[in-house]
Protein backbone atom coordinates (compact mmCIF):
# COMPACT_ATOMS: atom_id res chain seq x y z
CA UNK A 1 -21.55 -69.02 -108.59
CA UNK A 2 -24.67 -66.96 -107.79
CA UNK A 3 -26.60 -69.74 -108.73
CA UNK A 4 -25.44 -72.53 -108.16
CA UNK A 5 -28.06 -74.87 -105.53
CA UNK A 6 -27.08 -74.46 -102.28
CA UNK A 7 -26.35 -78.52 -102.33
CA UNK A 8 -23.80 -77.65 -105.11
CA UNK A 9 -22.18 -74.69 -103.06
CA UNK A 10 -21.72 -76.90 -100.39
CA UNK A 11 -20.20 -79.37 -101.81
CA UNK A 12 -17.72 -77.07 -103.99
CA UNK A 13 -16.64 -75.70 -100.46
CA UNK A 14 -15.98 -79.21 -98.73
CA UNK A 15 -14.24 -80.14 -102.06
CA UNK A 16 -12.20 -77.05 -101.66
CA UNK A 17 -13.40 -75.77 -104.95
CA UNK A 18 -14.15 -72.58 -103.60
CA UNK A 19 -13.78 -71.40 -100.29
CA UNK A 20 -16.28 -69.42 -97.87
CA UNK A 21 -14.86 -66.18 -98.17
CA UNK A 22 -14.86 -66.41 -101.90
CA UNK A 23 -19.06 -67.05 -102.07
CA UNK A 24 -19.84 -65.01 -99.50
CA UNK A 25 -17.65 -62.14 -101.18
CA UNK A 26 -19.59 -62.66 -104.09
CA UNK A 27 -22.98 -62.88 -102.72
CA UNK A 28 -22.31 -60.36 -100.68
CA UNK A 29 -21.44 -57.78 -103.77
CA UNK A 30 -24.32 -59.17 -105.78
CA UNK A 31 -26.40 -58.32 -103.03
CA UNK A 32 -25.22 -55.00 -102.92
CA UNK A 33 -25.08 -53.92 -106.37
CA UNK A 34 -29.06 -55.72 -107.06
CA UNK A 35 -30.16 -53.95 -103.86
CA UNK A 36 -30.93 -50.25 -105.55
CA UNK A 37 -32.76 -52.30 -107.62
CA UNK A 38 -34.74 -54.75 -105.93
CA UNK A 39 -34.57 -53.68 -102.56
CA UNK A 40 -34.81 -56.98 -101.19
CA UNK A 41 -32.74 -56.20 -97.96
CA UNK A 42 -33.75 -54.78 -94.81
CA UNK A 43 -30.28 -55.25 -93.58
CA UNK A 44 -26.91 -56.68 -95.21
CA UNK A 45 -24.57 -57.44 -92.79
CA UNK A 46 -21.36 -57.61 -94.81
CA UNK A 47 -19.01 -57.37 -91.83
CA UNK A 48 -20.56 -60.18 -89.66
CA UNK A 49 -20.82 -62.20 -92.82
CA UNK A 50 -17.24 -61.86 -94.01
CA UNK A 51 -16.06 -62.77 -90.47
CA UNK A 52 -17.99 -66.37 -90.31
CA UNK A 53 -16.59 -66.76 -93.88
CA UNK A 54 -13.37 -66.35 -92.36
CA UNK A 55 -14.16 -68.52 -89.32
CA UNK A 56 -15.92 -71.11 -92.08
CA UNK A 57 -12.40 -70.62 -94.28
CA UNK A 58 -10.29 -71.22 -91.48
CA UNK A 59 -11.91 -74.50 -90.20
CA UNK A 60 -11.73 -75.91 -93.76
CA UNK A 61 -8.46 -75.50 -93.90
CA UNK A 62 -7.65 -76.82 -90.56
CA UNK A 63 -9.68 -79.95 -91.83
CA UNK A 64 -12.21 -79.77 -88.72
CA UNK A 65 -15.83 -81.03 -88.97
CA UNK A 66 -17.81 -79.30 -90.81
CA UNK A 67 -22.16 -78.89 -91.14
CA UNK A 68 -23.99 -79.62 -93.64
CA UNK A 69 -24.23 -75.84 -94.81
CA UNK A 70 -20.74 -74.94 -94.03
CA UNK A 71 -20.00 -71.63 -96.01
CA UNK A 72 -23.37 -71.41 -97.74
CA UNK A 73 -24.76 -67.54 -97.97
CA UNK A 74 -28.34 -67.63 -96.61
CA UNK A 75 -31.12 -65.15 -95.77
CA UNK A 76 -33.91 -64.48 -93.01
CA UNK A 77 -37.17 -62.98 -93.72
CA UNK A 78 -37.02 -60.11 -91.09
CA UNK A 79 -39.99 -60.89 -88.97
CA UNK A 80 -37.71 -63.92 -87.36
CA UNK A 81 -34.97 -63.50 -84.58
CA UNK A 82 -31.14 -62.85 -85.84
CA UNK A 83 -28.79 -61.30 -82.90
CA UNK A 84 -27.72 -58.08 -83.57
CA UNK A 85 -30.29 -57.59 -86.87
CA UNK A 86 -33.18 -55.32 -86.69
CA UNK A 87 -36.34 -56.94 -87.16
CA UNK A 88 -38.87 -54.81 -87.93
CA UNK A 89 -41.46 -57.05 -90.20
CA UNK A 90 -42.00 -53.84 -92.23
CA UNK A 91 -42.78 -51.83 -89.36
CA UNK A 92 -41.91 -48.11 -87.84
CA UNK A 93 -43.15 -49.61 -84.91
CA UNK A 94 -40.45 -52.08 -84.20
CA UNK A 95 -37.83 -50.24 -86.36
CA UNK A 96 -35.51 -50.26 -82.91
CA UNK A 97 -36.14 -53.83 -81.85
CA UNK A 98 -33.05 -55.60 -81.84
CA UNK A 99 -32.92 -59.23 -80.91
CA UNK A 100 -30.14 -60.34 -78.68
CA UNK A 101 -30.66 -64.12 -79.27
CA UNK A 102 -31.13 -65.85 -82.98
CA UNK A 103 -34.59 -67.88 -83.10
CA UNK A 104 -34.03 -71.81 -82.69
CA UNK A 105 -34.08 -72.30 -86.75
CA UNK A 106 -31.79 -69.64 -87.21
CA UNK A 107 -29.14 -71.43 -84.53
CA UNK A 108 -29.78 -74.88 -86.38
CA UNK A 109 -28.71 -72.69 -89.61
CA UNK A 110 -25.73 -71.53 -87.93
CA UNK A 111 -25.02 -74.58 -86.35
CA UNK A 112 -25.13 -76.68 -89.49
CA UNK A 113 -22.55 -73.84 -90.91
CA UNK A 114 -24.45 -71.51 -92.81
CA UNK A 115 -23.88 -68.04 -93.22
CA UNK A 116 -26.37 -65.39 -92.49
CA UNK A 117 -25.71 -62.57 -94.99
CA UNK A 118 -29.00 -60.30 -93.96
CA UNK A 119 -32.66 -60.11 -93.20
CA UNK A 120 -35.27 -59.66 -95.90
CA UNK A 121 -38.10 -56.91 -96.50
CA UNK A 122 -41.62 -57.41 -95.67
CA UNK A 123 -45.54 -55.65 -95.70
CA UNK A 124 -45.80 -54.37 -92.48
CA UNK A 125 -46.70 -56.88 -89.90
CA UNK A 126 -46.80 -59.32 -93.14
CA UNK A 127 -50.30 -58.23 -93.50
CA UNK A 128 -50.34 -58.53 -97.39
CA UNK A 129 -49.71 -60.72 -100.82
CA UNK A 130 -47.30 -57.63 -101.85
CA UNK A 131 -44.07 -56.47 -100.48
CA UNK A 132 -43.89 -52.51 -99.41
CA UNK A 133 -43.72 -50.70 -96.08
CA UNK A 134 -43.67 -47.23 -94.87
CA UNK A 135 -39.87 -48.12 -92.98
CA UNK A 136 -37.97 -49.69 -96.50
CA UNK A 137 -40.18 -49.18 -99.15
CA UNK A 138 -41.15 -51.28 -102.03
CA UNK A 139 -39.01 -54.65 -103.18
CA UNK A 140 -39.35 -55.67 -106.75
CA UNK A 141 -39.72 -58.76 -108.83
CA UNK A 142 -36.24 -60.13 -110.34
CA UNK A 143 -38.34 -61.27 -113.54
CA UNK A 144 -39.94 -57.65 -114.12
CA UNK A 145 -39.26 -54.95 -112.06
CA UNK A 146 -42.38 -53.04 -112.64
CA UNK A 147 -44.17 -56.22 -110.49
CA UNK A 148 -44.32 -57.67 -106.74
CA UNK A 149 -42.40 -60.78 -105.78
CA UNK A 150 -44.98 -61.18 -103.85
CA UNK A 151 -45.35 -61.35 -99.68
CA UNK A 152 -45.13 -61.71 -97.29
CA UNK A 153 -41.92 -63.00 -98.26
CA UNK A 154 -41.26 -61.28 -101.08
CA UNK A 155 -37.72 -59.91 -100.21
CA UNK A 156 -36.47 -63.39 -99.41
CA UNK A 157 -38.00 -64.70 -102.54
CA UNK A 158 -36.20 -61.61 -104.69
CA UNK A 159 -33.11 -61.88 -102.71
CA UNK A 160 -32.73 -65.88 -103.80
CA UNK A 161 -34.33 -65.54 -107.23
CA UNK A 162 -31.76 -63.19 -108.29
CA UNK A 163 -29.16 -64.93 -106.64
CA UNK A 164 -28.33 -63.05 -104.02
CA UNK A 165 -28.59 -65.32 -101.73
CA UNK A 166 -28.63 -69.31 -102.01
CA UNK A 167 -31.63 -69.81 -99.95
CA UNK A 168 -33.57 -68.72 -97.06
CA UNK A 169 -36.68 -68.75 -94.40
CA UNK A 170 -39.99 -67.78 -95.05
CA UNK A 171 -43.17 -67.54 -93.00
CA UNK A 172 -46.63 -68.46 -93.95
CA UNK A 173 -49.97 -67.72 -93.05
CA UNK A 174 -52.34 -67.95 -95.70
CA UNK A 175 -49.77 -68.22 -98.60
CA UNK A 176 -47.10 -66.09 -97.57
CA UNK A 177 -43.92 -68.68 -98.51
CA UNK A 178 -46.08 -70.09 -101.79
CA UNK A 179 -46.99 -67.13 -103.30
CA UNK A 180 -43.73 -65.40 -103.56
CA UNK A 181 -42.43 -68.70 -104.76
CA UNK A 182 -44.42 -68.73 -107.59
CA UNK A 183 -44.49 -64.94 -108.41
CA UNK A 184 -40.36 -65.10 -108.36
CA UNK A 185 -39.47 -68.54 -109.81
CA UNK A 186 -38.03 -70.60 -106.74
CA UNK A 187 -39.29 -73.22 -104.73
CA UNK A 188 -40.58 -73.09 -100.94
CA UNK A 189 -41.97 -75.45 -98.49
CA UNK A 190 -45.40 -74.69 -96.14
CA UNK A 191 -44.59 -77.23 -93.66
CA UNK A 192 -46.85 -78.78 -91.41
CA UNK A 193 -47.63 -76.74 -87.90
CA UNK A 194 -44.73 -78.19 -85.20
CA UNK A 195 -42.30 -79.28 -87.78
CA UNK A 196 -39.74 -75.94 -87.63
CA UNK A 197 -40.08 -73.82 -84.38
CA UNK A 198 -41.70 -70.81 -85.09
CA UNK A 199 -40.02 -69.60 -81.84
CA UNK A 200 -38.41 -66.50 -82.57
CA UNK A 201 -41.21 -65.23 -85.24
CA UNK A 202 -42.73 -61.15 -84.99
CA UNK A 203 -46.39 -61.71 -84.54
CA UNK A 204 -45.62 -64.82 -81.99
CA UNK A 205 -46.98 -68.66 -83.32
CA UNK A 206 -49.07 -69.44 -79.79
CA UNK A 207 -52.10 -68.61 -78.29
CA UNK A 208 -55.83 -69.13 -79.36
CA UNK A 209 -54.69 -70.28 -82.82
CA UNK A 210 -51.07 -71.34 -83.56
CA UNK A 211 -51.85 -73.54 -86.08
CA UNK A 212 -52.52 -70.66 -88.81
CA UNK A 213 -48.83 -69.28 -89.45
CA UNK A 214 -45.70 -71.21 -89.66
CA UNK A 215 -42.36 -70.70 -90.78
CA UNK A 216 -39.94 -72.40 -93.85
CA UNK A 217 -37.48 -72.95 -96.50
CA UNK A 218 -36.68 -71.31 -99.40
CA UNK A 219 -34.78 -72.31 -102.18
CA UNK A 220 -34.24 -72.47 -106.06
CA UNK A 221 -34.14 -75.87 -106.55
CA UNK A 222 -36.52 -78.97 -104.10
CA UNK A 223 -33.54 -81.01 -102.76
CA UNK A 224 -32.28 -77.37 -101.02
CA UNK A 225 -35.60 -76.78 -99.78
CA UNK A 226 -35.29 -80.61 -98.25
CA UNK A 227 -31.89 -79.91 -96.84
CA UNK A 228 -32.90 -76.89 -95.31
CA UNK A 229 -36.27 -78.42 -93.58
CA UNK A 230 -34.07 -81.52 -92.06
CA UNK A 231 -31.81 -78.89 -90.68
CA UNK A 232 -34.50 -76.84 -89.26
CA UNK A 233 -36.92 -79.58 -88.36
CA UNK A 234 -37.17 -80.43 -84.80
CA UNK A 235 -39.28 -79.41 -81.41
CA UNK A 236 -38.68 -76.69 -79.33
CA UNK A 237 -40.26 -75.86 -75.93
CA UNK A 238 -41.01 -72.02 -77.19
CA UNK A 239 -43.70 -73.63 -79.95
CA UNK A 240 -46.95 -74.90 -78.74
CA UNK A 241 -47.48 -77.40 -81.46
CA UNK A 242 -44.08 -78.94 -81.80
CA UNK A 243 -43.76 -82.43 -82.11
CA UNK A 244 -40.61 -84.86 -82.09
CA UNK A 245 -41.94 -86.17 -85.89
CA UNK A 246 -38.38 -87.78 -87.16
CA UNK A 247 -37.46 -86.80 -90.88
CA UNK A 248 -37.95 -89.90 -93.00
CA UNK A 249 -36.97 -89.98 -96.74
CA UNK A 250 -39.45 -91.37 -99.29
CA UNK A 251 -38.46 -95.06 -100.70
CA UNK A 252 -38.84 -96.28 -104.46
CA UNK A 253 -41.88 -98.38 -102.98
CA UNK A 254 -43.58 -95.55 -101.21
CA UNK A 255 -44.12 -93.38 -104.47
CA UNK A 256 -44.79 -96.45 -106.64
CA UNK A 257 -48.51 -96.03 -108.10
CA UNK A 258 -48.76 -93.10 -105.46
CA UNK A 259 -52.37 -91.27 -105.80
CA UNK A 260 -52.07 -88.18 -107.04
CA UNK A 261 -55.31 -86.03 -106.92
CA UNK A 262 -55.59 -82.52 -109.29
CA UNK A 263 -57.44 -80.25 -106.97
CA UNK A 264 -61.21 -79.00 -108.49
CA UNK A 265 -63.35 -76.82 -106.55
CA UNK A 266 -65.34 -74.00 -107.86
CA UNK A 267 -64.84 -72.22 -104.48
CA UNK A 268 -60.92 -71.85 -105.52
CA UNK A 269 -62.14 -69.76 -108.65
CA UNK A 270 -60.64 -69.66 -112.22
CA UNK A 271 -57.04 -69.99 -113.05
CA UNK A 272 -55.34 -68.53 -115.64
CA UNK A 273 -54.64 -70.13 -119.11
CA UNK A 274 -51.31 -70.57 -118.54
CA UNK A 275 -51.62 -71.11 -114.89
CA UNK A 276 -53.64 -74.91 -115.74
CA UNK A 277 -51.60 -75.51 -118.26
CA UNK A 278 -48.58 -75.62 -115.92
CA UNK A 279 -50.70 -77.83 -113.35
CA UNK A 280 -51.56 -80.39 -116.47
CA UNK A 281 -47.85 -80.44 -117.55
CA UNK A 282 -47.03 -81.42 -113.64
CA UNK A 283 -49.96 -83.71 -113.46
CA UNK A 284 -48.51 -85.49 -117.41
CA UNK A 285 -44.84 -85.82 -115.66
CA UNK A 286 -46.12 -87.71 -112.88
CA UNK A 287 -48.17 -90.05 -115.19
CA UNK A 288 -45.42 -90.94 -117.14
CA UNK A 289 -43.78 -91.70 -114.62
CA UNK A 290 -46.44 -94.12 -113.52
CA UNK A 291 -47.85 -92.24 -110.53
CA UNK A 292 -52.04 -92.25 -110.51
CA UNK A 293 -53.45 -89.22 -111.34
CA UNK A 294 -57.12 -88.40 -111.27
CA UNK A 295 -59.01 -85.77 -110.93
CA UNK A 296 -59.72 -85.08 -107.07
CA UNK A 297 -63.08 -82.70 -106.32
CA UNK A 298 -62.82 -81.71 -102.50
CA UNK A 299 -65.53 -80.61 -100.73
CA UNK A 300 -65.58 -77.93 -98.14
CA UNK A 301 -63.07 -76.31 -99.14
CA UNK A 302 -65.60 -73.32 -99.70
CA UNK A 303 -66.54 -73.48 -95.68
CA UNK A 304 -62.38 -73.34 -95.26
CA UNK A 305 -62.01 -70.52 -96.70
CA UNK A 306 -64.89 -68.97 -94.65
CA UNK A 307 -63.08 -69.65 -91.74
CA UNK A 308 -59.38 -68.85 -92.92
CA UNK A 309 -60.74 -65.53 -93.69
CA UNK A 310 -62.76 -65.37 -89.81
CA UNK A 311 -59.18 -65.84 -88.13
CA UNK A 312 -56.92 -64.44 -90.54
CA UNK A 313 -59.26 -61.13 -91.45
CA UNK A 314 -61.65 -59.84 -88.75
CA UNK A 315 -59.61 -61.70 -85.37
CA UNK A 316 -56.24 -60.79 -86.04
CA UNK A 317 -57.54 -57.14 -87.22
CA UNK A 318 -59.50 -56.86 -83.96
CA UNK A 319 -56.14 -57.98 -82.34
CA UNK A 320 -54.05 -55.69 -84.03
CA UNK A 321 -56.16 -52.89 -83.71
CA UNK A 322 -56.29 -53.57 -79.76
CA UNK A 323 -52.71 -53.23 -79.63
CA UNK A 324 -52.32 -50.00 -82.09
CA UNK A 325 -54.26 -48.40 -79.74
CA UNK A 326 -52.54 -49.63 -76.69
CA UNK A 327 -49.44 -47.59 -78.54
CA UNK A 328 -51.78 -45.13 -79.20
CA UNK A 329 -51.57 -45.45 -83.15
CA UNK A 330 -54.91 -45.89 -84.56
CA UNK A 331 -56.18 -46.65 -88.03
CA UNK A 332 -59.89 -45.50 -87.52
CA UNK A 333 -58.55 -41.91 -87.12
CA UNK A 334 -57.09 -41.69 -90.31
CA UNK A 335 -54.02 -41.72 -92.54
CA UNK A 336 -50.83 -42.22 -90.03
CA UNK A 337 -47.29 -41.70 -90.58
CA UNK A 338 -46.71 -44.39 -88.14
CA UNK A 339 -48.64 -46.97 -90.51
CA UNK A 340 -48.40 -48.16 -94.53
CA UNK A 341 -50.65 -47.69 -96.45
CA UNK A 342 -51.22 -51.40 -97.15
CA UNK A 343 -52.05 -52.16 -93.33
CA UNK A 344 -54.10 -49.49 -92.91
CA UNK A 345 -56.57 -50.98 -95.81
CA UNK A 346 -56.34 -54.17 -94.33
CA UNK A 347 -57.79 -52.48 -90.71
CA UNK A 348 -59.86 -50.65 -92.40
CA UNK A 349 -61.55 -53.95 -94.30
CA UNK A 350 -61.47 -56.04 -91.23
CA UNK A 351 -63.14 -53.39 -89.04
CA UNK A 352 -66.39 -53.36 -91.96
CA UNK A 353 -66.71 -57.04 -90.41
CA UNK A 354 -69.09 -58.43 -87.55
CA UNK A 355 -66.86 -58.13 -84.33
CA UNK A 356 -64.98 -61.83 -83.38
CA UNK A 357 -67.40 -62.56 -79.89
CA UNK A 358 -66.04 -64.75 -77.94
CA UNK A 359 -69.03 -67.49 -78.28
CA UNK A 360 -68.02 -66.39 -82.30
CA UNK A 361 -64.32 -67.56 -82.05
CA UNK A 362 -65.35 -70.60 -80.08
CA UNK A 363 -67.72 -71.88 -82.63
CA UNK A 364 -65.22 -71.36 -85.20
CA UNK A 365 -62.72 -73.15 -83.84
CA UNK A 366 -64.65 -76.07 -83.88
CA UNK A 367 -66.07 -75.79 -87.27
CA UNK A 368 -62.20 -75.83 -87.95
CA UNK A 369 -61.66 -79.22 -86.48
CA UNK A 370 -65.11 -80.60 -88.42
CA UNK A 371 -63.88 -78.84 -91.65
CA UNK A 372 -60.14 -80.52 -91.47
CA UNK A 373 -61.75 -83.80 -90.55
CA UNK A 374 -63.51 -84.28 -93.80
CA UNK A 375 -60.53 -83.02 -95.76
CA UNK A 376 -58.90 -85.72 -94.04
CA UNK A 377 -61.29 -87.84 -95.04
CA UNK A 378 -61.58 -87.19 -98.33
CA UNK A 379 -57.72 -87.35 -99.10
CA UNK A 380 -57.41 -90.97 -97.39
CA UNK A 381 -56.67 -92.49 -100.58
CA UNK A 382 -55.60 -89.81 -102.58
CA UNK A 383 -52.67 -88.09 -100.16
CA UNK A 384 -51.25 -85.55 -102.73
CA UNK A 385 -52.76 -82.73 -104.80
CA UNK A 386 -51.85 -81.04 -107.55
CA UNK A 387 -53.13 -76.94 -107.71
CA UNK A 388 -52.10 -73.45 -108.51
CA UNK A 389 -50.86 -71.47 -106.33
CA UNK A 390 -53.08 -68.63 -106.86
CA UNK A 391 -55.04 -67.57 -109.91
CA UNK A 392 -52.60 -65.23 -111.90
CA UNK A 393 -48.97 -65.07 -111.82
CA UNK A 394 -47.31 -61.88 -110.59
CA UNK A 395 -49.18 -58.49 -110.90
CA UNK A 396 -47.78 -55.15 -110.64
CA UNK A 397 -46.82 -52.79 -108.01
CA UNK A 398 -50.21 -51.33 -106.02
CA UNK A 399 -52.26 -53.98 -107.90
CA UNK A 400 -53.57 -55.85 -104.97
CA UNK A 401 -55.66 -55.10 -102.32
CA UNK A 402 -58.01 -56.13 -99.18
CA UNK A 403 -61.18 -54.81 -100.70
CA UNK A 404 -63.51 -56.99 -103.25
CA UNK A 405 -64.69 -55.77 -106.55
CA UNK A 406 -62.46 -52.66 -106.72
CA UNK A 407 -61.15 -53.36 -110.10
CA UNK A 408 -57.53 -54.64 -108.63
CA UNK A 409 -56.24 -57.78 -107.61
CA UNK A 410 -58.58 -59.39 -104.76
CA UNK A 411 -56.30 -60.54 -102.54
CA UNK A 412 -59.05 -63.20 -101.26
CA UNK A 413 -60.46 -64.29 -104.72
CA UNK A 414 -56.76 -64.40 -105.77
CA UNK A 415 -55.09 -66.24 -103.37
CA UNK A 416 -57.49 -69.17 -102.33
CA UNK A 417 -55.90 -72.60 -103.52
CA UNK A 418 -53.30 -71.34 -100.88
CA UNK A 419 -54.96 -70.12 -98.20
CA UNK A 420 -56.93 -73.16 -97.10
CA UNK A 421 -54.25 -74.94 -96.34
CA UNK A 422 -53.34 -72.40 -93.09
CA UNK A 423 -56.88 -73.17 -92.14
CA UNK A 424 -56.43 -76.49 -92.44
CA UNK A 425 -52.72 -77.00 -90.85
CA UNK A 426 -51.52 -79.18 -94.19
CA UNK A 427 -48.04 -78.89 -95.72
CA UNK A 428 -47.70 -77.37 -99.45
CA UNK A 429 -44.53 -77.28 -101.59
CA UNK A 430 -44.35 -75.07 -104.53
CA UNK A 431 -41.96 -75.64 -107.60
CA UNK A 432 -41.60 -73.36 -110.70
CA UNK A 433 -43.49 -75.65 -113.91
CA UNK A 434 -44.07 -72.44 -116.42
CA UNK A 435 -44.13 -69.26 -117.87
CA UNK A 436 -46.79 -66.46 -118.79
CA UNK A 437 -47.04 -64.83 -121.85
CA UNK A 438 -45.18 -61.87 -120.39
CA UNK A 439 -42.35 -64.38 -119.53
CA UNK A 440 -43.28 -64.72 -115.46
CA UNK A 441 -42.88 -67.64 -113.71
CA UNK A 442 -45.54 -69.67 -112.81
CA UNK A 443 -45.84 -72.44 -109.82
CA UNK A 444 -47.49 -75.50 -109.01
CA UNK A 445 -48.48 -76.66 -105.54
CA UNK A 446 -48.15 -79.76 -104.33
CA UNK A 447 -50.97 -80.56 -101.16
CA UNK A 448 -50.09 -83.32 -98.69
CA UNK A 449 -51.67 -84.54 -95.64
CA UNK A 450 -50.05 -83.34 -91.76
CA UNK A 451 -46.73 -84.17 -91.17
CA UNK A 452 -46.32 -85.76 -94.74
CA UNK A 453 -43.69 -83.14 -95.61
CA UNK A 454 -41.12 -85.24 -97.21
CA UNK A 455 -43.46 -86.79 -99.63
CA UNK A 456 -44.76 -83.57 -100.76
CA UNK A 457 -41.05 -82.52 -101.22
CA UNK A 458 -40.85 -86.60 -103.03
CA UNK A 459 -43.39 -85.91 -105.47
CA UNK A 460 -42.03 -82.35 -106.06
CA UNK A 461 -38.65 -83.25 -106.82
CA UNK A 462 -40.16 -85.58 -109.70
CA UNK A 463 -41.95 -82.97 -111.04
CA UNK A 464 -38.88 -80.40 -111.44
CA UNK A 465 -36.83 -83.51 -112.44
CA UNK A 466 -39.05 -83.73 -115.63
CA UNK A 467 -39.49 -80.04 -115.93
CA UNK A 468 -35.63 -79.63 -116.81
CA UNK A 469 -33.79 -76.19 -116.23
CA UNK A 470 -35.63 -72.70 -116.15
CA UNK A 471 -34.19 -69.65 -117.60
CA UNK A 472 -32.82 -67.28 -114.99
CA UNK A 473 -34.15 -63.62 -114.40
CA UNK A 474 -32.51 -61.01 -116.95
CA UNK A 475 -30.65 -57.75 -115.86
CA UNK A 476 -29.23 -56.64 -118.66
């Protein structure tokens, strides 16, 4: 049951197969007995769970209308708004912050039926490619416990890799649903800016630049990842950049002879071995099954990543900082028991850089709209890519880090093929295609063009069709 898809659950439970109470029961005690060691959850709210099984039970039974996710277990990264769960997003700061309202994806969850068995770990403030905090501590990889799972959303992508949970929500701001994906073996979606309501999400989607985080789906298998978006999907007045773009399914004739670029840049850096391999094997299944690949050599991309790093790395740091000290919590005074370890490098990198002037900012922002423009450009004809994810597959605990050539894992030479996308406001899918020689999983990305979500999640589902079934992680 633990792994079923979350298409497969939901259909046993309609069939009457299983009933609500059942899955969530055993989720529920999966959840619980993985947690010592994962330690995937921030919270696990076993009573509130149990009672919508019950509600979910009794309605089947009565033979009422149901949602598309009716009894499903899912989970909530725990930077986004569930009543009555703490959301902290990793920090001691907002350890007592309690939302009283669920965040407009999480009532289109609920409303659709799911059931929300917890909240998920994160970095503090989601400030890093590695899961561990000061507040919860450290959440390991299902595939190797001595490794990350990645982050920001590294407990939701542990929580439904080990089957804990049949899917879940993400957020993403320079890789932060991909990479977690691909260090823990599932699939996740990177939708366009607007599509899901980031309403509800700990740091806030509006103001100068909204178009740099977003949240969405996560899933083991594409077609839950799809159901999940088209439940999700929709504008709300609380996100700056939504827009009422109606979910369309892909036809026959639309993928027939589609263009399908592998990304080259030498800005992106070298991939592993293993890691191209997996992105030729994707690239072979779609020409067999007579989609046009070609290689596709981007431009720019170098100048993106210039500016992901200006508004992800010395803005938001000067932003953050401004407000630590406003609680009167500063980094620049030293080690604080109030801050990880992991932020505090982060404010201490970002403070090394030139200060974000306001003539600075401005200037960037446009250099934004002229980089994003050529992309376009350049992708006219060719509207999908094939790339990594990032460079190496999952590395171990305290491996990564802010700072450049200090022997670890470079979190910015690492983690380009995603990044660029946040810059650039496009959608990215990641499915599982491979393995590592130490048996880790080991994505693909699939690249489409603004509010082409559904055809990335088209092309994705072909390439997982041919991949055939994955082992599962191994807790013996």
């Amino acid at each position: 049951m633990h792994y079923l898809s979350l298409i497969e659950l939901a259909e046993a439970i309609r069939r009457r197969k299983c009933s609500p109470v059942e899955v969530v029961e055993a989720h529920l005690r999966r959840a619980a007995g993985l947690q010592p060691k994962l330690n995937a959850f921030v919270t696990l709210d076993a009573e509130r769970a149990m009672a919508q099984a019950c509600a979910a039970e009794s309605a089947v039974q009565k033979k009422q209308s149901t949602g598309l996710l009716h009894g499903v277990p899912l989970t909530i990264k725990s930077c986004i708004d569930v009543a009555g769960l703490r959301c902290p997003a990793g920090s001691a700061l907002r350890r007592d912050y309690i939302p009283l309202t669920d965040a407009p994806l999480v009532s289109r969850l609920k409303s659709a039926g799911a059931v929300i068995l917890g909240n998920t770990n994160t970095p503090e403030f989601l400030m890093a490619y590695e899961t561990n905090n000061s507040l919860h501590g450290r959440t390991s990889n299902p595939w190797s416990l001595e490794r990350t799972p990645g982050g920001s959303s590294g407990g939701e992508a542990a929580a439904i890799a080990a089957g804990c949970s049949a899917g879940g929500v993400g957020s993403d701001g320079g890789g932060s649903i991909r990479v977690p994906a691909h260090f823990s073996g599932i699939c996740g979606l990177k939708p366009t800016p607007g599509r899901i309501p980031i309403t509800g999400h700990f740091p806030p989607g509006g103001g100068a630049f909204p178009w740099l985080g977003v949240v969405g789906p996560m899933a083991r298998t594409i077609a839950d990842v799809r159901l999940l978006f088209e439940v999700m999907a929709g504008p709300d007045a609380g996100d700056p950049l939504a827009a009422p773009v109606p979910a369309r399914r892909p036809s026959e004739a639309d993928l027939r002879g589609l263009r399908v670029g592998i990304l080259e840049n030498d800005a992106l850096g070298t991939a592993t071995p293993e890691t191209r391999a997996a992105v030729h094997r994707a690239a072979t299944a779609l020409a067999d099954q007579r989609f046009r690949v070609e290689p596709a050599n981007l431009t720019g991309l170098d100048k993106a990543l210039e500016l992901w790093w200006f508004f992800f790395g010395p803005t938001i740091g000067y932003l953050l900082n401004a407000g630590l000290a406003a609680n009167h919590v500063s980094a620049s005074r030293g080690p604080s028991p109030d801050l990880s370890p992991i932020l505090r490098e982060y404010l201490a990198v970002t403070a090394r850089e030139p200060t974000p002037t306001l003539d600075k900012f401005l200037s960037a922002c446009a250099e934004r709209d002229i980089c994003r423009t050529s992309i376009l450009q350049q992708m006219e004809k060719v509207p999908v890519l094939l790339s990594p994810v990032s460079l190496t597959p999952a590395f171990r605990h305290g491996e990564g880090t802010w700072k450049s050539g200090s022997g670890g894992i470079s979190y910015r030479d690492t983690m380009r093929h995603s990044q660029w996308l946040n810059l650039t406001g496009f959608p990215g899918a990641v499915v599982p295609v491979g393995k590592s020689p130490d048996g880790l999983p080991i994505g693909v990305q699939i690249i489409g063009r603004p509010y082409e979500d559904e055809l990335v999640l088209a092309v994705a589902e072909r390439i997982e069709a041919s991949r055939g079934p994955l082992p599962l992680p191994d807790f013996s």
